[in-house]
PDB file of N, CA and C in Angstrom:
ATOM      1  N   UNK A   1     -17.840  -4.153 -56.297  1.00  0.00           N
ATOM      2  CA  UNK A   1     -17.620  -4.994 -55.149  1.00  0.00           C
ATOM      3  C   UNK A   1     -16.574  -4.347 -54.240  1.00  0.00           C
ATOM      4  N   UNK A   2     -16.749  -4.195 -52.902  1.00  0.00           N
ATOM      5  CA  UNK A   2     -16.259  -3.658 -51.915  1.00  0.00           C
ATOM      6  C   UNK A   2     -14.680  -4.299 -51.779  1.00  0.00           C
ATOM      7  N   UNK A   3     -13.971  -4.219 -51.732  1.00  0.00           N
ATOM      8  CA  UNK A   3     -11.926  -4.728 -50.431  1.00  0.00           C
ATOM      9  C   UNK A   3     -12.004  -3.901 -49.815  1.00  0.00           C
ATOM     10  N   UNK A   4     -11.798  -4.054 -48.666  1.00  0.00           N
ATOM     11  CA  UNK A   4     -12.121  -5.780 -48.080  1.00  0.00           C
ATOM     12  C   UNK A   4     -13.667  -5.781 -48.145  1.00  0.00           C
ATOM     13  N   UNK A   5     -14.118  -6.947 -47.655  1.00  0.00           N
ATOM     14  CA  UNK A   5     -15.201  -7.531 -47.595  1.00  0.00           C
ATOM     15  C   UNK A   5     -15.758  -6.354 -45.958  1.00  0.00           C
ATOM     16  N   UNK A   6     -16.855  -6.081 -46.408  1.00  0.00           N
ATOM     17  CA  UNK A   6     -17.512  -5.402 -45.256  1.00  0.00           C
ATOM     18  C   UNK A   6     -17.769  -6.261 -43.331  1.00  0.00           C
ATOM     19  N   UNK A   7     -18.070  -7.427 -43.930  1.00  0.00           N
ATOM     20  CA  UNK A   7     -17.471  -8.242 -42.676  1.00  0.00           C
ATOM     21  C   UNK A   7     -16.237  -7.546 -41.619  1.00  0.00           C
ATOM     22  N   UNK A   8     -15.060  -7.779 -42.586  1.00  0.00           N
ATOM     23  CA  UNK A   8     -13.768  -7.703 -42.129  1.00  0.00           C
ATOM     24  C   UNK A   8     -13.605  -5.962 -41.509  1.00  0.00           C
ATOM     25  N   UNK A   9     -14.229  -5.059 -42.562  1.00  0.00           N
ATOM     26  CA  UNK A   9     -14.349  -3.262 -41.559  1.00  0.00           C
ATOM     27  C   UNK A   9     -15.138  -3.068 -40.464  1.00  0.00           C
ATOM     28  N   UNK A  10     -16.616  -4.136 -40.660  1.00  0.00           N
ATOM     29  CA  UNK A  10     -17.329  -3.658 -39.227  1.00  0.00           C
ATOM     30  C   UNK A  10     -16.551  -4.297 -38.255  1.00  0.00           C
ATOM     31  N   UNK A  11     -15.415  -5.296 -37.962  1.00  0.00           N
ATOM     32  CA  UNK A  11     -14.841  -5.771 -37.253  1.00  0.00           C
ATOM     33  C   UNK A  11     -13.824  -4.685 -36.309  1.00  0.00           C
ATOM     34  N   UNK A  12     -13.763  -3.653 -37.073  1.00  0.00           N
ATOM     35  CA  UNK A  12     -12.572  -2.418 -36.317  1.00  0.00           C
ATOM     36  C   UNK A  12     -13.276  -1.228 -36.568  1.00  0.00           C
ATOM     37  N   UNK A  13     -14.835  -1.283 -36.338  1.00  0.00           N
ATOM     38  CA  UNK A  13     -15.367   0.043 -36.110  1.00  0.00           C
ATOM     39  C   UNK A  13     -16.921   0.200 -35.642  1.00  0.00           C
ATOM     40  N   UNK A  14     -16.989   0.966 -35.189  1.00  0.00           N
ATOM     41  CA  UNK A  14     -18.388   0.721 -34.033  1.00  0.00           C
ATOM     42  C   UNK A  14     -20.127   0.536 -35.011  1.00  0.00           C
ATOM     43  N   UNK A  15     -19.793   1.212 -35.964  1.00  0.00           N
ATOM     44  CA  UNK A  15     -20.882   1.295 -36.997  1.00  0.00           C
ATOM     45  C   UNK A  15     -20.590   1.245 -38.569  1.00  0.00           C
ATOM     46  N   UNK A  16     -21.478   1.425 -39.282  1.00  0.00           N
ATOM     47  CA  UNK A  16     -21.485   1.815 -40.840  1.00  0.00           C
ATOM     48  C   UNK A  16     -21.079   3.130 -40.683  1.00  0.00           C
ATOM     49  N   UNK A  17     -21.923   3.906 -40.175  1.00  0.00           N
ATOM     50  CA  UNK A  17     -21.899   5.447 -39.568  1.00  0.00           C
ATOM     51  C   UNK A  17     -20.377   5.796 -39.494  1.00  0.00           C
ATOM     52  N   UNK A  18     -19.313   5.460 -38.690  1.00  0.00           N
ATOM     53  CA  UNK A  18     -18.230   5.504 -37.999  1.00  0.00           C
ATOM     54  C   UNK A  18     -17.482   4.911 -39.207  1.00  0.00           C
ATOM     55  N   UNK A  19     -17.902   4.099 -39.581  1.00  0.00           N
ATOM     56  CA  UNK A  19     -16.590   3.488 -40.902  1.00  0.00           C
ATOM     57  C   UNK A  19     -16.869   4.437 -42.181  1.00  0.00           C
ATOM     58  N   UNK A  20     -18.302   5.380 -42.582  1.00  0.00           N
ATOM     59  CA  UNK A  20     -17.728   6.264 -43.579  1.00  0.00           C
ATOM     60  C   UNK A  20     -16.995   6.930 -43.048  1.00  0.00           C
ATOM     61  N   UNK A  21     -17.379   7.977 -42.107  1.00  0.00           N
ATOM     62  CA  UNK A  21     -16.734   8.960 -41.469  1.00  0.00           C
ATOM     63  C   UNK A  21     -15.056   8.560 -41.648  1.00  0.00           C
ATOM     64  N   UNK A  22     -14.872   7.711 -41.150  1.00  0.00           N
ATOM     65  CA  UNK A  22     -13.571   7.690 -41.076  1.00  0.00           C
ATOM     66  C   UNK A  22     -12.616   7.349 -42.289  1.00  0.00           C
ATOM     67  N   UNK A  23     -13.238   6.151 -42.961  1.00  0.00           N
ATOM     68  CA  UNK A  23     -12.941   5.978 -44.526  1.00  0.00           C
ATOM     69  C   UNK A  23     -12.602   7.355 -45.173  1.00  0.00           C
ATOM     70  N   UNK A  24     -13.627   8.363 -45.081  1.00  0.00           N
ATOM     71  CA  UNK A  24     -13.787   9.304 -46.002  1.00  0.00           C
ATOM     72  C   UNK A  24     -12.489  10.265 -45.526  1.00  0.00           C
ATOM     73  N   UNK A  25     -12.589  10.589 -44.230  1.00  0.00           N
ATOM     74  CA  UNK A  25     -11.508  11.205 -43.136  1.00  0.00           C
ATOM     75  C   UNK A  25     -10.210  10.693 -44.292  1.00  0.00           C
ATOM     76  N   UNK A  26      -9.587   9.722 -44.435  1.00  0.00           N
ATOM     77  CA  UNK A  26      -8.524   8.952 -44.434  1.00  0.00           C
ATOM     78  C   UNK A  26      -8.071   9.197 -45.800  1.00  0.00           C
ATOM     79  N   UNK A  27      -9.140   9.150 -46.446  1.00  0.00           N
ATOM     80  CA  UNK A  27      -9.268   8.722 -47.850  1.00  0.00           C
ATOM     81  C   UNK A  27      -8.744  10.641 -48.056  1.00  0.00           C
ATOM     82  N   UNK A  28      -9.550  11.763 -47.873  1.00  0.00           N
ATOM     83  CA  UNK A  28      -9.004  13.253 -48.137  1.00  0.00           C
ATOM     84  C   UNK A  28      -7.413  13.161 -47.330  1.00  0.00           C
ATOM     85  N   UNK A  29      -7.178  12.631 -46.105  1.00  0.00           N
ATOM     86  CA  UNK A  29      -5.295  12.828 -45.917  1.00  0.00           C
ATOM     87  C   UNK A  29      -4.926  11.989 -46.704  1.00  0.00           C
ATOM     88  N   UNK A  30      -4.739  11.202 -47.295  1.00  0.00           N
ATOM     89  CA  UNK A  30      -4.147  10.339 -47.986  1.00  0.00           C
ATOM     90  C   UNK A  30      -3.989  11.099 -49.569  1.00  0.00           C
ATOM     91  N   UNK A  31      -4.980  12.006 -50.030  1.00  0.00           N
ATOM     92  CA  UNK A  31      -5.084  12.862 -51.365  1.00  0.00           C
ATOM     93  C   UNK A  31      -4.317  14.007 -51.164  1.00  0.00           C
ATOM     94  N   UNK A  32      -4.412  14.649 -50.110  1.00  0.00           N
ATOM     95  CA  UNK A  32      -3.499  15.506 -49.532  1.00  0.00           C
ATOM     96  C   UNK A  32      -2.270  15.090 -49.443  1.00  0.00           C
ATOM     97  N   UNK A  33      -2.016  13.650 -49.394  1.00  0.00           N
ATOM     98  CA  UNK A  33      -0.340  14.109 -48.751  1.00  0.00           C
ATOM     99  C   UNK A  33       0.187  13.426 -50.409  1.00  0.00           C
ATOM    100  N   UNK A  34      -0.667  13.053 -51.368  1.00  0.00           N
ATOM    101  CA  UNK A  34      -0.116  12.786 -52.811  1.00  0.00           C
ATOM    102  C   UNK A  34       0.068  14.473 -53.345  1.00  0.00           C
ATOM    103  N   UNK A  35      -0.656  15.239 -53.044  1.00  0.00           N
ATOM    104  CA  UNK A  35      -0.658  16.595 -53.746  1.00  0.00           C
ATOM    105  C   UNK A  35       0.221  17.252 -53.068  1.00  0.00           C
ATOM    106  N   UNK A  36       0.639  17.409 -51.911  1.00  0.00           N
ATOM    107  CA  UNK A  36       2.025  17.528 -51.071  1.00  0.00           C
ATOM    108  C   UNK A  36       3.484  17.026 -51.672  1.00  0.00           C
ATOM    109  N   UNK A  37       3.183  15.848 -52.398  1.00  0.00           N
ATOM    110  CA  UNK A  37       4.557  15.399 -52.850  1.00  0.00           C
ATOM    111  C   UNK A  37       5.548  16.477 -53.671  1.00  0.00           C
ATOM    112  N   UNK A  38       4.909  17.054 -54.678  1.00  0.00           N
ATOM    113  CA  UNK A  38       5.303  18.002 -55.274  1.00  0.00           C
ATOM    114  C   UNK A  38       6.141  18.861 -54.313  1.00  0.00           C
ATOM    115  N   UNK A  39       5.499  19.475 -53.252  1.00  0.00           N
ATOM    116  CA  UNK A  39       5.619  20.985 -52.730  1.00  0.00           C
ATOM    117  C   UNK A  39       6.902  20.807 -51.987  1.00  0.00           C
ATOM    118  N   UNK A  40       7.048  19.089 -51.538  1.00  0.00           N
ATOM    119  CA  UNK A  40       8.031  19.096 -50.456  1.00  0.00           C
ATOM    120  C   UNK A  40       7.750  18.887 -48.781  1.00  0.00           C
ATOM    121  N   UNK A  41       6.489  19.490 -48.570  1.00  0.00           N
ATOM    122  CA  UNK A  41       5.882  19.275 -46.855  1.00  0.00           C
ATOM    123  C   UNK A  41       4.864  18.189 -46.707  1.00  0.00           C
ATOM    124  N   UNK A  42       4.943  17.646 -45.537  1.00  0.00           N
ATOM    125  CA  UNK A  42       3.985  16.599 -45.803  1.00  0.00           C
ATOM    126  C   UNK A  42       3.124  16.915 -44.081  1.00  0.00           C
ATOM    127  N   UNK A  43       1.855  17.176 -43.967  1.00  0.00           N
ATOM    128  CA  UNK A  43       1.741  17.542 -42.976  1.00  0.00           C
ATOM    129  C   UNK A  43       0.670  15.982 -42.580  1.00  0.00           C
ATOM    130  N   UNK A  44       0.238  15.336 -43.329  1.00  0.00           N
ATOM    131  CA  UNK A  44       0.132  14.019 -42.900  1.00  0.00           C
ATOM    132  C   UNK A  44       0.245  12.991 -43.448  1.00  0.00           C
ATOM    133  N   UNK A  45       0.431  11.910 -42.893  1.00  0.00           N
ATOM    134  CA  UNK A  45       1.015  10.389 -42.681  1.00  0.00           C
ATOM    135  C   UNK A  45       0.807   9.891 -44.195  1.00  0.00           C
ATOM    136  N   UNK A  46       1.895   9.375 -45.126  1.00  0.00           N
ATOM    137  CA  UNK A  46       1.409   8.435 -46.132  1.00  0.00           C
ATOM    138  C   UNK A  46       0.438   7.296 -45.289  1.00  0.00           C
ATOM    139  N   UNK A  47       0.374   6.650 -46.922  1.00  0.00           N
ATOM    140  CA  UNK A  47      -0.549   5.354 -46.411  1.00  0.00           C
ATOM    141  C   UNK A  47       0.222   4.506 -45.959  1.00  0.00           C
ATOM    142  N   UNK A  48      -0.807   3.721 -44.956  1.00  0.00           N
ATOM    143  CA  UNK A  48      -0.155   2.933 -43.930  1.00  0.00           C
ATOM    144  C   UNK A  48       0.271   1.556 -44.689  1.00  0.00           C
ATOM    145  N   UNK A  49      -0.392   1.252 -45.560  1.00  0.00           N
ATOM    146  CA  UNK A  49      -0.895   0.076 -46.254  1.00  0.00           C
ATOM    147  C   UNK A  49       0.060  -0.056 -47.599  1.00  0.00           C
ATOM    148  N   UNK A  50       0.450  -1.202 -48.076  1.00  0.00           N
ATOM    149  CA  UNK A  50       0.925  -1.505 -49.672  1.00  0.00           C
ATOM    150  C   UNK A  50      -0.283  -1.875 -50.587  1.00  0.00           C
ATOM    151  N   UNK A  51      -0.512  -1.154 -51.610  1.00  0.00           N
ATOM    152  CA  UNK A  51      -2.365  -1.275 -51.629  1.00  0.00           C
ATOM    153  C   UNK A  51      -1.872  -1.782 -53.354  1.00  0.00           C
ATOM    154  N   UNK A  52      -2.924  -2.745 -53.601  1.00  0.00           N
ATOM    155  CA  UNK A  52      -2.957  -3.121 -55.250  1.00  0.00           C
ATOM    156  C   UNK A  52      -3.370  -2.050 -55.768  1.00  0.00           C
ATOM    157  N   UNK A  53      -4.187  -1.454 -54.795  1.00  0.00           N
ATOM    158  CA  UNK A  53      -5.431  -0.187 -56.026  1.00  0.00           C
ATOM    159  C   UNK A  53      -5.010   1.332 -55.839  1.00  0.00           C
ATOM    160  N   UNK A  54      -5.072   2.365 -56.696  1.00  0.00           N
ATOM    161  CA  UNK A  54      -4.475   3.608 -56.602  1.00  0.00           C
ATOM    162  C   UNK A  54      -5.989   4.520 -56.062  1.00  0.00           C
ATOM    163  N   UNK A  55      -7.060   3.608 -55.805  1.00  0.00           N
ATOM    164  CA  UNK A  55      -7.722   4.737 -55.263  1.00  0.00           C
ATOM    165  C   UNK A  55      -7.903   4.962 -54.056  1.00  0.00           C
ATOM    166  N   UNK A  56      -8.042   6.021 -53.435  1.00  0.00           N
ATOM    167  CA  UNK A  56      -7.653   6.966 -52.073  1.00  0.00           C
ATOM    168  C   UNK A  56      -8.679   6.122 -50.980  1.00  0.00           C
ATOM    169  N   UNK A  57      -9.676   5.436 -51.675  1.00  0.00           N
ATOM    170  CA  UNK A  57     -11.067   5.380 -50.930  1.00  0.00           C
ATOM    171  C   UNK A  57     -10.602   3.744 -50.110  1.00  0.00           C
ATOM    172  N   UNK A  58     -10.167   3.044 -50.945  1.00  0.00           N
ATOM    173  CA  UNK A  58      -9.716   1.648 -50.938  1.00  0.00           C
ATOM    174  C   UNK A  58      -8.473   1.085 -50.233  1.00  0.00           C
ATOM    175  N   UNK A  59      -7.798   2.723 -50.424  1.00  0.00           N
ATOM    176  CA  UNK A  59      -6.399   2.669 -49.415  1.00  0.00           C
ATOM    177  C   UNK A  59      -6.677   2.448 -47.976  1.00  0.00           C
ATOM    178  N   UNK A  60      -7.698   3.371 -48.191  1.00  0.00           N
ATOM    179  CA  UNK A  60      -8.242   3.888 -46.098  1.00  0.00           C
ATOM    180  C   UNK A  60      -8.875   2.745 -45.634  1.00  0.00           C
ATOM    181  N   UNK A  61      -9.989   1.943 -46.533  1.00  0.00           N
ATOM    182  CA  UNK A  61     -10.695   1.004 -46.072  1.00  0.00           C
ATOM    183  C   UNK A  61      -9.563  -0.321 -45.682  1.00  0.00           C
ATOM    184  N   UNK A  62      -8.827  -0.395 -46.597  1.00  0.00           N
ATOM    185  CA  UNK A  62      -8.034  -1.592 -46.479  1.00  0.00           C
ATOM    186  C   UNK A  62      -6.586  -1.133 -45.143  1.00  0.00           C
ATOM    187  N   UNK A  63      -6.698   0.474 -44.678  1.00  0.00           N
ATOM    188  CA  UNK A  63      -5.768   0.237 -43.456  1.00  0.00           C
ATOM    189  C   UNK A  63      -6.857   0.293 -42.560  1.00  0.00           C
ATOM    190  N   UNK A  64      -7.849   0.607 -42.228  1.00  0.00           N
ATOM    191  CA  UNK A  64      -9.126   0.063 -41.403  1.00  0.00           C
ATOM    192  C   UNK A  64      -9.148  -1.417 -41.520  1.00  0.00           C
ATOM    193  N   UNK A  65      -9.243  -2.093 -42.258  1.00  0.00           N
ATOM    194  CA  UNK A  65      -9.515  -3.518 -42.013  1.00  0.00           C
ATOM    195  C   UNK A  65      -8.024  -4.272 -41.223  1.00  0.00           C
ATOM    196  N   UNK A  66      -7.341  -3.875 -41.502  1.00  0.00           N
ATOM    197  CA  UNK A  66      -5.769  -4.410 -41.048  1.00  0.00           C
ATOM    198  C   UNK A  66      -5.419  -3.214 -39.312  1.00  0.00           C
ATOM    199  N   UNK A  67      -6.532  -2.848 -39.471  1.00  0.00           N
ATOM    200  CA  UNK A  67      -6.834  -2.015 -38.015  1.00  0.00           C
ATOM    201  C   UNK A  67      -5.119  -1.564 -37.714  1.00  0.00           C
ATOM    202  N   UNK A  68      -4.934  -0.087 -38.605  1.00  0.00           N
ATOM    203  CA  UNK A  68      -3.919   0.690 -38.393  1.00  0.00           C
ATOM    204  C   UNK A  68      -4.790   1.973 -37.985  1.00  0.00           C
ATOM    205  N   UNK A  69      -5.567   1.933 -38.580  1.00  0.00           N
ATOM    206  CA  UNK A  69      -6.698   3.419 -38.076  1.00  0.00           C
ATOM    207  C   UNK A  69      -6.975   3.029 -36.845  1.00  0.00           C
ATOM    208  N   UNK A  70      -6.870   3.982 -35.958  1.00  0.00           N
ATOM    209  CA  UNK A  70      -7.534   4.340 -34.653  1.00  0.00           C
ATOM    210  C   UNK A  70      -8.539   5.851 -34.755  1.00  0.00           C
ATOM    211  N   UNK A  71      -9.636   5.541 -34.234  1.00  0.00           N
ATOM    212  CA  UNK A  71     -10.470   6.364 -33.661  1.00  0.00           C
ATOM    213  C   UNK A  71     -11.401   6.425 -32.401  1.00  0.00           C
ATOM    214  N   UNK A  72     -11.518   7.845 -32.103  1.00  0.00           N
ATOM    215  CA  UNK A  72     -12.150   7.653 -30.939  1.00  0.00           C
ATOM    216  C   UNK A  72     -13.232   9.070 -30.947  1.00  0.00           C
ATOM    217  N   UNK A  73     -14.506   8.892 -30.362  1.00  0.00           N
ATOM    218  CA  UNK A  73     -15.414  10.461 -30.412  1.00  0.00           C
ATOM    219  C   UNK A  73     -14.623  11.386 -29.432  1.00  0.00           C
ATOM    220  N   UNK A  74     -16.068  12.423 -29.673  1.00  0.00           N
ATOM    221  CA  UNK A  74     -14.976  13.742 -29.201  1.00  0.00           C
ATOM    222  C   UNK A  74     -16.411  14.221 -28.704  1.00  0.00           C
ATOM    223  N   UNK A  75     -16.593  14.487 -27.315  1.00  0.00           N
ATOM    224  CA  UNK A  75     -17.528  14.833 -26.846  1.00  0.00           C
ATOM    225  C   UNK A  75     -17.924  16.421 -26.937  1.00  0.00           C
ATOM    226  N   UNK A  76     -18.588  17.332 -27.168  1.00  0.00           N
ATOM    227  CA  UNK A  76     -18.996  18.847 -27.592  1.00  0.00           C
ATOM    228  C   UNK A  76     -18.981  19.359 -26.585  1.00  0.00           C
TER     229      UNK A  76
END
C-alpha cells in the first residue's frame, strides 16, 4: 500500500508520468546524500521531510505530497 495515498501526489504533479520521474529523481539524491555522510560533502539537499519510513522511495513521495518538490520541463 502506497504513503501517501495517490490522491494526495496527483494533487502536486501534472501526471503519473511526472510523479515517477520525479519520485525516482528524489528518491537517487536523497541515497546520495546518505552515502555522502561518511565522506563529509554533501552536494545535495537532505530530506525535506521527518519520515516514519527509512526508505528513499517513500521519503520523496511523502515531500511531493506536502509539495516541497518543485518541478518544471525543460524544453530540447
Amino acid at each position: 500500500m502506497i504513503h501517501p495515498k495517490l490522491d494526495q501526489l496527483l494533487d502536486n504533479v501534472d501526471s503519473r508520468y511526472a510523479l515517477v520521474i520525479v519520485g525516482a529523481k528524489r528518491a537517487r539524491q536523497i541515497n546520495n546524500y546518505y552515502h555522502q555522510l561518511g565522506e563529509g560533502t554533501f552536494e545535495v539537499p537532505p530530506p525535506l521531510v521527518e519520515s516514519r519510513s527509512s526508505n528513499h522511495l517513500t521519503m520523496s513521495l511523502e515531500e511531493i505530497s506536502e509539495g516541497k518538490i518543485k518541478y518544471a520541463y525543460q524544453r530540447a
